[in-house]
Protein backbone atom coordinates (compact mmCIF):
# COMPACT_ATOMS: atom_id res chain seq x y z
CA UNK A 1 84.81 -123.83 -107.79
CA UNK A 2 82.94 -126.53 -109.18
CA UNK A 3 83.41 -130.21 -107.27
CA UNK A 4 82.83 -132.90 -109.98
CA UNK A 5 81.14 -135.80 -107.78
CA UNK A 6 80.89 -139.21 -108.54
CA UNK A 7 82.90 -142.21 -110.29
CA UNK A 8 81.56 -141.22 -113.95
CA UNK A 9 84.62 -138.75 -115.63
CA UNK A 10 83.03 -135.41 -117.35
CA UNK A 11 84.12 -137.40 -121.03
CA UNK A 12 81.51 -140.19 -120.36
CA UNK A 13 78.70 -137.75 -119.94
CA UNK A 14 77.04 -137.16 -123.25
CA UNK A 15 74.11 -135.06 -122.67
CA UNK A 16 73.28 -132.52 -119.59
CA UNK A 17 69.23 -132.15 -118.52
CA UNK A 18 68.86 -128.59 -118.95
CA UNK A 19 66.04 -125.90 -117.93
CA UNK A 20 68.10 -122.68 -119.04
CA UNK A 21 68.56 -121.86 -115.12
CA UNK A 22 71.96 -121.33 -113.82
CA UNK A 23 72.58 -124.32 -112.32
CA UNK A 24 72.00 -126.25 -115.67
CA UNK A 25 73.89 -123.98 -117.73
CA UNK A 26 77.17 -124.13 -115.33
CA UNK A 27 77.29 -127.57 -115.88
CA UNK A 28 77.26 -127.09 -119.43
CA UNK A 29 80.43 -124.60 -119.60
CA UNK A 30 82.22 -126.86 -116.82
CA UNK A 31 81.80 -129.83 -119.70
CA UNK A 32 82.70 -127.21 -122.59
CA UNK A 33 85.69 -125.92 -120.87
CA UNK A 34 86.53 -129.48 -120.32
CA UNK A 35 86.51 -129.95 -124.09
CA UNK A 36 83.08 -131.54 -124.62
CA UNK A 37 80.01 -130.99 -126.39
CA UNK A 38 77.23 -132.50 -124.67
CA UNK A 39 73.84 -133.15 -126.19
CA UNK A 40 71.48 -130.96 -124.47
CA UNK A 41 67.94 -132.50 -123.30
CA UNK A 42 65.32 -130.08 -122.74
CA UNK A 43 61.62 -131.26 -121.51
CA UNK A 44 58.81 -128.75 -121.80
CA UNK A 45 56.02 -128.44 -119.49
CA UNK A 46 53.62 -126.55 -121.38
CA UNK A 47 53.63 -123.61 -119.47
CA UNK A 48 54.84 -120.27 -120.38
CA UNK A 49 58.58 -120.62 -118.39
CA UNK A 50 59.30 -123.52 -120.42
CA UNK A 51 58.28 -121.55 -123.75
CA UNK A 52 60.53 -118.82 -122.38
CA UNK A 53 63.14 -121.78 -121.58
CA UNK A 54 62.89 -123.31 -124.74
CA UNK A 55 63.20 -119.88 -127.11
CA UNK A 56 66.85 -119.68 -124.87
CA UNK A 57 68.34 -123.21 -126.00
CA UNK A 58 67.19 -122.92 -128.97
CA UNK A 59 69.23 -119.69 -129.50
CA UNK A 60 71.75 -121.09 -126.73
CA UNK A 61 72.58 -124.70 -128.66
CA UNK A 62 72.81 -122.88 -132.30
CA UNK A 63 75.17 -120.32 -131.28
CA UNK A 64 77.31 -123.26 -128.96
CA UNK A 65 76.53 -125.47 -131.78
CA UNK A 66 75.01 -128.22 -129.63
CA UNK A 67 72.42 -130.91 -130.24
CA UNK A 68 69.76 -129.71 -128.75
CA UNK A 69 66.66 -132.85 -127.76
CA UNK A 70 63.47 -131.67 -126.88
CA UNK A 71 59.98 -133.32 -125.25
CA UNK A 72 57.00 -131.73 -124.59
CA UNK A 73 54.14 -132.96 -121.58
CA UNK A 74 51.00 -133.60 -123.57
CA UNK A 75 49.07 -135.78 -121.11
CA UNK A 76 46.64 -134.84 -118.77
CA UNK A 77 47.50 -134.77 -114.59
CA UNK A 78 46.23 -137.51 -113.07
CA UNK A 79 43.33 -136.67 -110.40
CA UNK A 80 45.01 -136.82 -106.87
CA UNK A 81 48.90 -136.38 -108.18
CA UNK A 82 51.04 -134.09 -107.20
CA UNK A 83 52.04 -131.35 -109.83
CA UNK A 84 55.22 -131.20 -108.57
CA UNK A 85 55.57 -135.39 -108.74
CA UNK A 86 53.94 -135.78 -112.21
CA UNK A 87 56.22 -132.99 -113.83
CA UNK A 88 59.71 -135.03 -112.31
CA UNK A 89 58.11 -138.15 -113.87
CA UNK A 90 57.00 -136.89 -116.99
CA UNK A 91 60.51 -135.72 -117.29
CA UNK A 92 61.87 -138.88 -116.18
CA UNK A 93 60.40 -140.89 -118.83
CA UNK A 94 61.48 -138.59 -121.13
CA UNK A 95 65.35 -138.91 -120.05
CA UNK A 96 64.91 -142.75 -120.36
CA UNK A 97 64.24 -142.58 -123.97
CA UNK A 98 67.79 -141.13 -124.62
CA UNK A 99 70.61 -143.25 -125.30
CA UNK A 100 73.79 -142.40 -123.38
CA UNK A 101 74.83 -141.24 -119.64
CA UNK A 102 72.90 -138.08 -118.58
CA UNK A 103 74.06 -135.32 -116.32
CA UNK A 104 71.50 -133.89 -114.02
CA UNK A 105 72.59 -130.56 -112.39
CA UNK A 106 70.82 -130.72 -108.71
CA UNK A 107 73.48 -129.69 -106.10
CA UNK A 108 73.97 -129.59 -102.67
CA UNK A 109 71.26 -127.53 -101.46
CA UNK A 110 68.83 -129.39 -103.52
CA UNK A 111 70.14 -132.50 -101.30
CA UNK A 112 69.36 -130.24 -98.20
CA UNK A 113 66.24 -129.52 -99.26
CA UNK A 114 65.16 -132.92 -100.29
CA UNK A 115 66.56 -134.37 -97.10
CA UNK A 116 64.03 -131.99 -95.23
CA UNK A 117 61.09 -132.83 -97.43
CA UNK A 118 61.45 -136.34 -97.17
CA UNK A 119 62.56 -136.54 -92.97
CA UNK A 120 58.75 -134.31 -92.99
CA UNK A 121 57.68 -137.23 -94.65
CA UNK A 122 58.87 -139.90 -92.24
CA UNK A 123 61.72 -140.76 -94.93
CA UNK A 124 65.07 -139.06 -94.11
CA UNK A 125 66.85 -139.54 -97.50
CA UNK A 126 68.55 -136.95 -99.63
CA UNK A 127 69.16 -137.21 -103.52
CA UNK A 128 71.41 -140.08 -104.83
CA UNK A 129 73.90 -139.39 -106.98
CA UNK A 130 72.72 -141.76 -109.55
CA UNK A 131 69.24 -142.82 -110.72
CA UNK A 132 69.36 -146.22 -112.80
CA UNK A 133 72.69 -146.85 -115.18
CA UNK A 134 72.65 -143.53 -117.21
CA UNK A 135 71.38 -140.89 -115.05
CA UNK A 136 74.11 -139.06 -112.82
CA UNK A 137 74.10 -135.65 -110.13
CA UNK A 138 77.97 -134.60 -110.31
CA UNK A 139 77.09 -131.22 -108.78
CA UNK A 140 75.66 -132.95 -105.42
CA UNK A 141 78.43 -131.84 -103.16
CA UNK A 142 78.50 -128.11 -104.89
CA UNK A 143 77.00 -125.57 -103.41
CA UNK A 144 74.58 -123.09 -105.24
CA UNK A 145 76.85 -120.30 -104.44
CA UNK A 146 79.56 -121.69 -106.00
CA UNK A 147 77.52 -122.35 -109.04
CA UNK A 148 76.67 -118.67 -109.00
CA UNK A 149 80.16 -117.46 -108.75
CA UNK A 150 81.05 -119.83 -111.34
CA UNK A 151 78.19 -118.10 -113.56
CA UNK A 152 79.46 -114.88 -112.74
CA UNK A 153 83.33 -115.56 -113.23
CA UNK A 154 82.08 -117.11 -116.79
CA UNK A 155 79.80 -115.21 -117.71
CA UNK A 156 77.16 -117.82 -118.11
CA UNK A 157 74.03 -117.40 -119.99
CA UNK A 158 70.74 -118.28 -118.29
CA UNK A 159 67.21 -117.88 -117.72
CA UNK A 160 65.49 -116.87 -114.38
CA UNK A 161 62.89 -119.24 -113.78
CA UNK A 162 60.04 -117.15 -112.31
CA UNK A 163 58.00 -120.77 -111.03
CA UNK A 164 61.25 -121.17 -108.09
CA UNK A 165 59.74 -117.98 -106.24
CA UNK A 166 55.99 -119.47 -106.15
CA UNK A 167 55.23 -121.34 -102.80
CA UNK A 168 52.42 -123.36 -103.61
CA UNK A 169 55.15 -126.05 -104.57
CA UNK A 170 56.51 -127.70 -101.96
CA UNK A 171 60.26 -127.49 -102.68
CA UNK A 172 60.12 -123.69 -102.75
CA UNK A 173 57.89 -123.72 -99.17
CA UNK A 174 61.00 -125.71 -98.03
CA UNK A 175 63.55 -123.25 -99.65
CA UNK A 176 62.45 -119.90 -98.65
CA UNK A 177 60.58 -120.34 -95.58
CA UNK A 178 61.56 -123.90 -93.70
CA UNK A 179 65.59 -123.25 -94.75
CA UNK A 180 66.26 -120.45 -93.33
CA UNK A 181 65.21 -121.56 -89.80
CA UNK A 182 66.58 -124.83 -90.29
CA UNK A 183 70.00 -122.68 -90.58
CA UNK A 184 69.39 -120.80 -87.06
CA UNK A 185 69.17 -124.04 -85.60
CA UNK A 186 72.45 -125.48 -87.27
CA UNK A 187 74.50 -123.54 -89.75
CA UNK A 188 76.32 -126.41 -90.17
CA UNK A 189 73.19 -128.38 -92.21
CA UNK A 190 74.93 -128.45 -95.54
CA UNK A 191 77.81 -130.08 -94.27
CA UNK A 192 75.69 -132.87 -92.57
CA UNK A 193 73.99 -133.28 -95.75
CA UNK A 194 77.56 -133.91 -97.51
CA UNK A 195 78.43 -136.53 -95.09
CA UNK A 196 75.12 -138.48 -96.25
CA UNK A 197 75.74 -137.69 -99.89
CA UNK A 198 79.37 -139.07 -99.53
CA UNK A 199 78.86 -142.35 -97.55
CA UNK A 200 76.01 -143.57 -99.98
């Protein structure tokens, strides 16, 4: 089951931020089985997951018969910045170049996970549900196994991408190491996380 969060309704989104991974691609079919055709914005990182990304929606948008947006990082990383950082900022100022409200599909173990990373940090915040006027998380308070299920019962199309299993970022460190013991301690984490998510 699929929670739509937030005070934006599913016919005021007009384009979803999509990587071809599951989570992306559920929110897709929940907004095409809702009746709309969302624009689909797709930034590549010049590596070979986003080619492998990219050859996907491109086959994904013409057989759906979606617009399909694309933007491509052709700077070079700053010395000093985080690869993780300049990637979500690149991608950031990509999304602000689009007119209309954006859905972003980061969910509620996302939130956990960003709630972790930045309490390591000294900052004990999880992900907002919105980011400016036009950028929107309706999945926050879904879990990723109910995306899953969602992908299975639908037979979703997606693409694996390989770059969530490498720990030298951060995020994954957090997900498949840090997580797991963070769960011995308190099973209970996601639902602590929802509390947050809902009071903002």
């Amino acid at each position: 089951m699929i929670h739509w969060f937030g005070d934006i309704l599913p016919s005021k989104v007009n384009a979803v931020a999509v990587s071809g991974g599951v989570d992306s691609m559920v929110l897709v079919d929940f907004l095409m089985n809702a009746g709309h055709k969302p624009d689909l914005l797709f930034y590549h990182h010049n590596t070979k997951t986003s080619d492998e990304a990219l050859d996907f929606l491109l086959h994904f948008s013409e057989e759906k018969k979606l617009n399909l947006i694309t933007g491509r990082l052709i700077e070079e990383m700053p010395k000093g910045e985080s690869l993780e950082n300049w990637w979500r900022e690149k991608r950031y100022d990509f999304f602000d170049k689009y007119n209309g409200t954006i859905a972003l599909a980061h969910h509620l173990n996302d939130a956990v996970e960003t709630w972790i990373f930045n309490s390591i940090h000294g900052n004990p915040r999880t992900i907002p549900y919105q980011r400016g006027r036009y950028i929107i998380r309706p999945l926050l308070t879904t879990t990723k196994k109910e995306i899953v299920n969602w992908s299975k019962a639908k037979n979703v199309k997606f693409v694996e991408d390989k770059s969530n299993m490498d720990q030298k970022f951060a995020r994954n460190r957090i997900r498949h190491s840090i997580i797991p013991e963070v769960l011995k301690v308190n099973p209970g984490i996601e639902k602590v996380v929802k509390k947050m998510i809902i009071s903002y």
